[in-house]
PDB file of N, CA and C in Angstrom:
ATOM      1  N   UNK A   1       0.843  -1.166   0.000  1.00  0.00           N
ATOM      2  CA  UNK A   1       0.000   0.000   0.000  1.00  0.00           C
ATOM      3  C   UNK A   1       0.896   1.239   0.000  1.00  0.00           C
ATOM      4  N   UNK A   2       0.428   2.477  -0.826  1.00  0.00           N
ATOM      5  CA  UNK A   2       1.512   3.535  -0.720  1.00  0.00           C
ATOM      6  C   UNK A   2       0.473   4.739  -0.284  1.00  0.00           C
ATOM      7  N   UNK A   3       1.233   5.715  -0.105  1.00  0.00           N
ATOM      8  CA  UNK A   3       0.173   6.677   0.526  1.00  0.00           C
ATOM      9  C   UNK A   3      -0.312   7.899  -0.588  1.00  0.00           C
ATOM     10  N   UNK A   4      -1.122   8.500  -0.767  1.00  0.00           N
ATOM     11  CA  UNK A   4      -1.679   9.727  -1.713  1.00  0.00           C
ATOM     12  C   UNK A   4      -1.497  10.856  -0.639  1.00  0.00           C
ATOM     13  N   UNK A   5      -0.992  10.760   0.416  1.00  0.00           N
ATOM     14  CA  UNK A   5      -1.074  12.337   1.157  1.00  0.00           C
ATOM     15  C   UNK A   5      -2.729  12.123   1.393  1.00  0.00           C
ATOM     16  N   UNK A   6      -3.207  13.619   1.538  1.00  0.00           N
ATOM     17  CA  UNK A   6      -4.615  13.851   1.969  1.00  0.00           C
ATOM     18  C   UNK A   6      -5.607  12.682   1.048  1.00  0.00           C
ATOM     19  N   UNK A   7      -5.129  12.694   0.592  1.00  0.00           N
ATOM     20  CA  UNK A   7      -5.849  11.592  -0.698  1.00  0.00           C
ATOM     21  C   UNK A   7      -6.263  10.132  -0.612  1.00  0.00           C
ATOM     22  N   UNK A   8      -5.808   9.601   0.402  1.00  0.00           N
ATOM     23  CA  UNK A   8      -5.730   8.658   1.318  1.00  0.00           C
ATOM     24  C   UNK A   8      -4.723   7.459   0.629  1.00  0.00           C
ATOM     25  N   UNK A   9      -4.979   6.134   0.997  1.00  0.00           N
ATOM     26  CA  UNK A   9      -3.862   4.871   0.711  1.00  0.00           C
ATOM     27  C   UNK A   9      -4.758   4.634  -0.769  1.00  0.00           C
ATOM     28  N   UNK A  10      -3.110   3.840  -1.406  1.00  0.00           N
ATOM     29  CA  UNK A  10      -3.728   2.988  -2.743  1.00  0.00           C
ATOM     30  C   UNK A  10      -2.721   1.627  -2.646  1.00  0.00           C
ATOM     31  N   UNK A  11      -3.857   0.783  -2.471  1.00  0.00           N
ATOM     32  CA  UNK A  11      -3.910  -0.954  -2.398  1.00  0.00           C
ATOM     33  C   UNK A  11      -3.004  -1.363  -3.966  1.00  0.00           C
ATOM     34  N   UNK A  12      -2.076  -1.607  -3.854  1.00  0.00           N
ATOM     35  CA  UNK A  12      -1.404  -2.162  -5.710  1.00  0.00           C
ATOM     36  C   UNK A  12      -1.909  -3.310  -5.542  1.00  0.00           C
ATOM     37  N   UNK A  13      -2.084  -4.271  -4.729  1.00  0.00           N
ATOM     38  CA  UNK A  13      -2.201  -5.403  -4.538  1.00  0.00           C
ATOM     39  C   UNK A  13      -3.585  -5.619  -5.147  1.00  0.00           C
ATOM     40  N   UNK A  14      -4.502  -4.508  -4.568  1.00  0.00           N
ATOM     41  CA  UNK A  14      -5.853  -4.867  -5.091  1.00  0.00           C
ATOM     42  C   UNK A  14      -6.285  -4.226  -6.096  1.00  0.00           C
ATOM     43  N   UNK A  15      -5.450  -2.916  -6.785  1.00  0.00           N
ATOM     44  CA  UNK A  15      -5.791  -2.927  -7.980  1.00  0.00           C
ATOM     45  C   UNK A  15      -5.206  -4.024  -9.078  1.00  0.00           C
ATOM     46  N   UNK A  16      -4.182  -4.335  -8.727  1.00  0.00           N
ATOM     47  CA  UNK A  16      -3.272  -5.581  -9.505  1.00  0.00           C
ATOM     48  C   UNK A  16      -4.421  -6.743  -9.690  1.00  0.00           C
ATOM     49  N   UNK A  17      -5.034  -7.408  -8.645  1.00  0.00           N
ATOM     50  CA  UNK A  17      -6.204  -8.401  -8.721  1.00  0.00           C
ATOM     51  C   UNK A  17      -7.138  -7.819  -9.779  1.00  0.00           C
ATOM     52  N   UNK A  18      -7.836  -6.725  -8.999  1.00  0.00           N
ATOM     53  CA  UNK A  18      -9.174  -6.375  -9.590  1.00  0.00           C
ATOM     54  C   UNK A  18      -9.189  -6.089 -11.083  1.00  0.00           C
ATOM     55  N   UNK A  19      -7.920  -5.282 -11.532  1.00  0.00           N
ATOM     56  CA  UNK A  19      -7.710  -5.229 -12.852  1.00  0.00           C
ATOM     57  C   UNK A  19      -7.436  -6.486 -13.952  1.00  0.00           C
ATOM     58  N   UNK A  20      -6.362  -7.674 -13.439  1.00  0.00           N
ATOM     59  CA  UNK A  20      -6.380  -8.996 -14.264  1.00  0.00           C
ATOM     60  C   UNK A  20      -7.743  -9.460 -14.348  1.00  0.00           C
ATOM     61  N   UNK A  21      -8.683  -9.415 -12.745  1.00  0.00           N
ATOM     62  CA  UNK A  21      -9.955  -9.977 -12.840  1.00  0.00           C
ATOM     63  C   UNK A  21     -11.007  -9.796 -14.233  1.00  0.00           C
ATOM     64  N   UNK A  22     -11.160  -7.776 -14.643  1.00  0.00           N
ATOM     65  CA  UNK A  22     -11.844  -7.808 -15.464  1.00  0.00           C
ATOM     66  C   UNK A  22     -11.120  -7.569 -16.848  1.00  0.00           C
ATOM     67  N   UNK A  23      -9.971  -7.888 -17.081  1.00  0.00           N
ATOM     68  CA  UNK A  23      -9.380  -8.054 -18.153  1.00  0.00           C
ATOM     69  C   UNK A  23      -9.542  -9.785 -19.157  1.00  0.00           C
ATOM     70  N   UNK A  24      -9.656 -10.531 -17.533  1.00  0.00           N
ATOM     71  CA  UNK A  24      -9.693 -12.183 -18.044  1.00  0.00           C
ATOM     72  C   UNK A  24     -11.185 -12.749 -17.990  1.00  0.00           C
ATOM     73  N   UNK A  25     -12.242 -11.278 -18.363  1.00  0.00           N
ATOM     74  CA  UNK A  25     -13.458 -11.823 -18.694  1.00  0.00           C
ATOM     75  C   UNK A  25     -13.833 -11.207 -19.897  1.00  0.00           C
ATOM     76  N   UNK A  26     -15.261 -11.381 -20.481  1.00  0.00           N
ATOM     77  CA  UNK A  26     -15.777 -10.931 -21.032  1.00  0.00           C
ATOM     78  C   UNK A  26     -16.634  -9.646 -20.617  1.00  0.00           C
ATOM     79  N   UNK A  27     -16.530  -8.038 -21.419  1.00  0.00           N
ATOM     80  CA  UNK A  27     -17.310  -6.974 -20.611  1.00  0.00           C
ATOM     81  C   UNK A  27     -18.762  -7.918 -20.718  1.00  0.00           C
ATOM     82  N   UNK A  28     -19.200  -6.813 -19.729  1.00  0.00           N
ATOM     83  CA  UNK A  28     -20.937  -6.621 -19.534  1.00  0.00           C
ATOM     84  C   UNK A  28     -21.154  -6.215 -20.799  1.00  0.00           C
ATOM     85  N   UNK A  29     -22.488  -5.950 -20.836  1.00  0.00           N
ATOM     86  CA  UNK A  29     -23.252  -5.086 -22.055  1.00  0.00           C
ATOM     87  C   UNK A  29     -22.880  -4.028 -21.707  1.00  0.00           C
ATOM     88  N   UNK A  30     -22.657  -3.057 -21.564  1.00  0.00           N
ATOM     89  CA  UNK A  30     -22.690  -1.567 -22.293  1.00  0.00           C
ATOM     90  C   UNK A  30     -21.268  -1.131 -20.777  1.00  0.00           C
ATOM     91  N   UNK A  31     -20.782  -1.888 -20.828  1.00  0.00           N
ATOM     92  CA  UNK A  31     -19.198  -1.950 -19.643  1.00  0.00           C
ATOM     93  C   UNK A  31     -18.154  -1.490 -20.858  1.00  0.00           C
ATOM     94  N   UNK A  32     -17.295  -0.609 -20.365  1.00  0.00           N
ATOM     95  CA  UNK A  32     -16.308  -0.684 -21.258  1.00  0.00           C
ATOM     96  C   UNK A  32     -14.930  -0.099 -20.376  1.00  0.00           C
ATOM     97  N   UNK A  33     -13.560  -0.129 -21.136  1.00  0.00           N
ATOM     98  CA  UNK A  33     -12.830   0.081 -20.365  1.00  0.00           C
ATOM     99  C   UNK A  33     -12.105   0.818 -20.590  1.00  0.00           C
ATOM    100  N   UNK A  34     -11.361   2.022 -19.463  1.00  0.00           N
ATOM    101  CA  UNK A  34     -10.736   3.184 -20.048  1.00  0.00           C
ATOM    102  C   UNK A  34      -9.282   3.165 -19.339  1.00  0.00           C
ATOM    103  N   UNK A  35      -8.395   2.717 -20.436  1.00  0.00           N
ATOM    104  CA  UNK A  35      -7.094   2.908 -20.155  1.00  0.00           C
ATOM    105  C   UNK A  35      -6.295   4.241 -19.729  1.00  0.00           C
ATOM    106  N   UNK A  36      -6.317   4.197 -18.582  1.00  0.00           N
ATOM    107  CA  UNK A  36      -5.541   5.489 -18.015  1.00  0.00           C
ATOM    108  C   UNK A  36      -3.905   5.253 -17.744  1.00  0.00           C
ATOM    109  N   UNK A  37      -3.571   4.256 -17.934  1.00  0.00           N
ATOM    110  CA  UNK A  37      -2.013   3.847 -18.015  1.00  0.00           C
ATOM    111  C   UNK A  37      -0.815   4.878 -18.472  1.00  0.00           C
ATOM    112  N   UNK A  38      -0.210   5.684 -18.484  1.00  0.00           N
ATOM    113  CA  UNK A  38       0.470   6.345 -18.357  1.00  0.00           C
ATOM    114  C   UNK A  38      -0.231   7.765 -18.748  1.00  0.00           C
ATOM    115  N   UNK A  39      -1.034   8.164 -18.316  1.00  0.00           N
ATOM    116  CA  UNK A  39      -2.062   9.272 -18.288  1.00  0.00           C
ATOM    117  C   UNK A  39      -1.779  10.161 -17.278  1.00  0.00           C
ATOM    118  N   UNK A  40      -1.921  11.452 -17.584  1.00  0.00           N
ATOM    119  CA  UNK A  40      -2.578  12.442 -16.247  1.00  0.00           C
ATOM    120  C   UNK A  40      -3.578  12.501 -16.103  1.00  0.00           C
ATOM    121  N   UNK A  41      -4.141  12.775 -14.865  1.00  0.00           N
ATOM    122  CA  UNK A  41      -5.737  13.140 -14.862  1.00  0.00           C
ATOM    123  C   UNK A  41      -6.545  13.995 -15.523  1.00  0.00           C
ATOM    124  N   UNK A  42      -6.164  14.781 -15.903  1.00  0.00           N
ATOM    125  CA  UNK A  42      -6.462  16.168 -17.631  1.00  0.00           C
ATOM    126  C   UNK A  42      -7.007  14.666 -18.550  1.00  0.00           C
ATOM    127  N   UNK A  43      -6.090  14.476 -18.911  1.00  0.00           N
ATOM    128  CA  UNK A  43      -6.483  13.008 -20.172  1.00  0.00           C
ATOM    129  C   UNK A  43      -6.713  12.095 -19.536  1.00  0.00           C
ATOM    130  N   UNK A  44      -6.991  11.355 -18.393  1.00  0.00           N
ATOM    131  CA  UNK A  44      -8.081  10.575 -18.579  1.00  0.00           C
ATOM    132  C   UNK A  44      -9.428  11.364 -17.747  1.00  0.00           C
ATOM    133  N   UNK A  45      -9.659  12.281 -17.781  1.00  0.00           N
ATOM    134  CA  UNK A  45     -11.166  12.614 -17.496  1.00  0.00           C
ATOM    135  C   UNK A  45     -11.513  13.154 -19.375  1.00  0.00           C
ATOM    136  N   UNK A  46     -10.730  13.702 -20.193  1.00  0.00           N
ATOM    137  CA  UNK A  46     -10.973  13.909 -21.327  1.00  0.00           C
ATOM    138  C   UNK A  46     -11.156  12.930 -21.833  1.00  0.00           C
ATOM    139  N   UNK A  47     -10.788  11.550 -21.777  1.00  0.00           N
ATOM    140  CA  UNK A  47     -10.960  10.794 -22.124  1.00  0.00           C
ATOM    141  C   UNK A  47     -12.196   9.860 -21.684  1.00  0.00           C
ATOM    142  N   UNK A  48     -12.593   9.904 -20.850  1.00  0.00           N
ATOM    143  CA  UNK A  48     -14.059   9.777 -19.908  1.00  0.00           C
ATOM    144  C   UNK A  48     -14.858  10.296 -20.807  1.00  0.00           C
ATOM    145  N   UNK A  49     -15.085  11.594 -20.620  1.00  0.00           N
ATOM    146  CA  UNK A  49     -16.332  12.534 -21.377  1.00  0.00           C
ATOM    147  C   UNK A  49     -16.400  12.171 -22.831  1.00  0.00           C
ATOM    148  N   UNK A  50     -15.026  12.546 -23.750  1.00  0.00           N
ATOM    149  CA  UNK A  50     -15.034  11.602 -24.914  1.00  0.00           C
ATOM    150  C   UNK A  50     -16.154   9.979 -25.006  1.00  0.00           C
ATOM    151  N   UNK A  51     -15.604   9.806 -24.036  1.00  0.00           N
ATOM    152  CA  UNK A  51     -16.456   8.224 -24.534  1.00  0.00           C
ATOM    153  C   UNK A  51     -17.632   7.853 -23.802  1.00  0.00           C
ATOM    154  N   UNK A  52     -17.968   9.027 -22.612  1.00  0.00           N
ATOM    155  CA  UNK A  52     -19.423   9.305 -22.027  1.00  0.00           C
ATOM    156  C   UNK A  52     -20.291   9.771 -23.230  1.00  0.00           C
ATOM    157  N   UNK A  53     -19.563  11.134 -23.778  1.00  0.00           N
ATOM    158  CA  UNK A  53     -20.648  11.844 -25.027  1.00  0.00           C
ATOM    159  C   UNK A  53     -21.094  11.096 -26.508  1.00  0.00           C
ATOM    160  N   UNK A  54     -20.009  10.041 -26.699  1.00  0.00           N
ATOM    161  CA  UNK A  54     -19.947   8.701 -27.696  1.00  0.00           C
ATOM    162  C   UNK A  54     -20.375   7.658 -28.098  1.00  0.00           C
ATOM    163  N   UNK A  55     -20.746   7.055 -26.425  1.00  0.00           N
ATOM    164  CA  UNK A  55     -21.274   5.663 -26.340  1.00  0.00           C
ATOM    165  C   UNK A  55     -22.470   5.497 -27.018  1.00  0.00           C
ATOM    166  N   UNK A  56     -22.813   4.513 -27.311  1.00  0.00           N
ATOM    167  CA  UNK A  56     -23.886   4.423 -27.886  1.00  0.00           C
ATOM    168  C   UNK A  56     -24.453   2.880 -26.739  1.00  0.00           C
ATOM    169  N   UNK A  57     -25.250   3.205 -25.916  1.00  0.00           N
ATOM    170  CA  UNK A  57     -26.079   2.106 -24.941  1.00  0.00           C
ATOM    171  C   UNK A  57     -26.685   1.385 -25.826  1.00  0.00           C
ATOM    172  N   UNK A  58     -26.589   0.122 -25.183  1.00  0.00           N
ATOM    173  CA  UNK A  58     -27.287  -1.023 -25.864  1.00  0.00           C
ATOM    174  C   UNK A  58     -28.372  -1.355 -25.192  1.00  0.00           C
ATOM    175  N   UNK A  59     -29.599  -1.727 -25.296  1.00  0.00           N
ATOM    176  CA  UNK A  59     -30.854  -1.281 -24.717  1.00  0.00           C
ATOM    177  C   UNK A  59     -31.746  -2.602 -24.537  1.00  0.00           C
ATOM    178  N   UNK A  60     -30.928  -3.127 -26.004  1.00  0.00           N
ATOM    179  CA  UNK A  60     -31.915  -4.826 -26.227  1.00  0.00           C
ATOM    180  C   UNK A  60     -30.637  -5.888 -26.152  1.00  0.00           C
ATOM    181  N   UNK A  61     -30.345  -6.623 -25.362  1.00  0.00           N
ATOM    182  CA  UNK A  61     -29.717  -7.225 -25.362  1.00  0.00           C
ATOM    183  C   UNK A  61     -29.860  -8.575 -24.683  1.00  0.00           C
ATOM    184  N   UNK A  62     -29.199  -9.697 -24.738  1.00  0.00           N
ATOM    185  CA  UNK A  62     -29.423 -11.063 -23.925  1.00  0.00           C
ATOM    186  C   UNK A  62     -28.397 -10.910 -23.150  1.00  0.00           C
ATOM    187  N   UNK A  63     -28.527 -11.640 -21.775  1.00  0.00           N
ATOM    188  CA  UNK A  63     -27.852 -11.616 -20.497  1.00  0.00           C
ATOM    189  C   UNK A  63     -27.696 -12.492 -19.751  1.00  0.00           C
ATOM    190  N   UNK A  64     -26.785 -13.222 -19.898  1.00  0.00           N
ATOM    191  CA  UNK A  64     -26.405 -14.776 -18.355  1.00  0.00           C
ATOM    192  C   UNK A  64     -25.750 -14.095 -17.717  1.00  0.00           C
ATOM    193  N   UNK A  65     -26.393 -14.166 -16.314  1.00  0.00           N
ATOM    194  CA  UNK A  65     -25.402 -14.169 -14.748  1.00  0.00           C
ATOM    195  C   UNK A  65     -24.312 -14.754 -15.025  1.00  0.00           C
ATOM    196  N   UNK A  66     -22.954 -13.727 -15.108  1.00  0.00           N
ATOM    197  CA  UNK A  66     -21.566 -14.827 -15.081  1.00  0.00           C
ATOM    198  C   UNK A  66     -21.455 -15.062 -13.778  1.00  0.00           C
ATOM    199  N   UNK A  67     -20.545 -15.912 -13.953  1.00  0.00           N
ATOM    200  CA  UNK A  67     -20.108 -16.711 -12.425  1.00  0.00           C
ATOM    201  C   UNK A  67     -19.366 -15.711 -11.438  1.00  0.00           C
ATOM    202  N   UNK A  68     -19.791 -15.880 -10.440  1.00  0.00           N
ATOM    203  CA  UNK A  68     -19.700 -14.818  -9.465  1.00  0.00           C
ATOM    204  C   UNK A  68     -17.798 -14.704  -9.351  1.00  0.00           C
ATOM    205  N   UNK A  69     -17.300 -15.635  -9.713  1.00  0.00           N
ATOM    206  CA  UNK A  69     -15.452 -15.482  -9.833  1.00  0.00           C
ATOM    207  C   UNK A  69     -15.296 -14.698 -10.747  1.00  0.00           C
ATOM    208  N   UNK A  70     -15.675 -14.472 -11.540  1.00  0.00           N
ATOM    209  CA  UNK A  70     -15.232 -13.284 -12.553  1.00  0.00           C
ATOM    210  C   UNK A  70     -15.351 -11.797 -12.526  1.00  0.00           C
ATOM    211  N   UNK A  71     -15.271 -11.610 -10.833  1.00  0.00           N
ATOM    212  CA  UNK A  71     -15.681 -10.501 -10.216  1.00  0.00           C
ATOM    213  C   UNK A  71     -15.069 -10.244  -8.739  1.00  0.00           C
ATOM    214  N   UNK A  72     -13.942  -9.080  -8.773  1.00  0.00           N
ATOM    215  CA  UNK A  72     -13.188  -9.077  -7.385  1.00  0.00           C
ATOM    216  C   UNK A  72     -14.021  -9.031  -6.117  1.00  0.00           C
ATOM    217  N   UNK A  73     -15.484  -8.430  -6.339  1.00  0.00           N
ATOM    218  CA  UNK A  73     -16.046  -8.631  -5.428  1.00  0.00           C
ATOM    219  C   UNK A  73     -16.449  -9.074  -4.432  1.00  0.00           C
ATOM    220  N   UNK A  74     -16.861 -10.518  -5.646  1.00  0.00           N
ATOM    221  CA  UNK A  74     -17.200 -11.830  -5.208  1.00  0.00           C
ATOM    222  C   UNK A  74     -15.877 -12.415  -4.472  1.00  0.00           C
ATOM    223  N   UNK A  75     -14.969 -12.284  -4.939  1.00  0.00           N
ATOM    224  CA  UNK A  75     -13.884 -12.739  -4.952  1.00  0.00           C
ATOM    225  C   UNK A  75     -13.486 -12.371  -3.136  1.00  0.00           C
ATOM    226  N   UNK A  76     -13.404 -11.290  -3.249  1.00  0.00           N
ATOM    227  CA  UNK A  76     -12.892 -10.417  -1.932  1.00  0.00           C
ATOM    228  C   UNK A  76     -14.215 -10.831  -0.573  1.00  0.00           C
ATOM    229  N   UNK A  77     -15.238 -11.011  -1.105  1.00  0.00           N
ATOM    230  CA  UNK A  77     -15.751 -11.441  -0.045  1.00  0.00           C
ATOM    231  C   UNK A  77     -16.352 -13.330  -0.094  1.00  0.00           C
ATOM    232  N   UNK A  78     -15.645 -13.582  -0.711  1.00  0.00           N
ATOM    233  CA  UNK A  78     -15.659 -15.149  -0.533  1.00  0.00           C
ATOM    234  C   UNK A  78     -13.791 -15.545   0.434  1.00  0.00           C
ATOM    235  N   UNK A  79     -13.709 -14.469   0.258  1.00  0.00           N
ATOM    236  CA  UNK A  79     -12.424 -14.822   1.439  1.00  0.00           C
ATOM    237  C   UNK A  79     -11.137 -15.680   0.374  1.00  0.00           C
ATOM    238  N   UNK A  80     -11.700 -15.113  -1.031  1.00  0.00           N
ATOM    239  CA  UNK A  80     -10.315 -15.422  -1.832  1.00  0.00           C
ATOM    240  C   UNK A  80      -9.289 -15.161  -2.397  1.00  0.00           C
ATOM    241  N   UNK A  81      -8.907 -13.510  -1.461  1.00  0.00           N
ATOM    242  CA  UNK A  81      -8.321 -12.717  -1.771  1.00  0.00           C
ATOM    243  C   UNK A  81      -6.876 -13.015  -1.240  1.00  0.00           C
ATOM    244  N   UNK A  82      -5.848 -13.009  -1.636  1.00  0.00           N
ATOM    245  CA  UNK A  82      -4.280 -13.108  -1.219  1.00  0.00           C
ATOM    246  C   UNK A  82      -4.118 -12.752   0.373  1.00  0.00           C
TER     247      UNK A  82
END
């Protein structure tokens, strides 16, 4: 964990999980993902709004419950976290 100052702590450990987690699935319907990887915050909130004002929602779509592992959530509170 490292510290942000007033900003509080950031977990690498659990963004490291949570990020492989939804990389090694398939998105949701209308989920998408915004690479902020060597970004400042200027460009990736420009990059946000860009693809907020863009998207085009999908409205009709088919939907299976994935398996609750394909989700740090689940994950973190099934007690299967490192």
């Amino acid at each position: 964990m490292i510290s942000r100052g007033a900003n509080g702590l950031v977990d690498l450990e659990l963004l490291e999980v949570s990020t492989r987690k939804i990389m090694e699935r398939n998105l949701l319907p209308n989920e998408v993902i915004l690479d902020i990887a060597g970004k400042n915050k200027e460009e990736v909130l420009k990059e946000a709004i860009d693809l907020i004002d863009s998207f085009n929602s999908k409205l009709d779509y088919e939907y299976d419950i994935p398996d609750k592992s394909l989700f740090y959530s689940w994950v973190q509170s099934d007690g299967l976290r490192k």
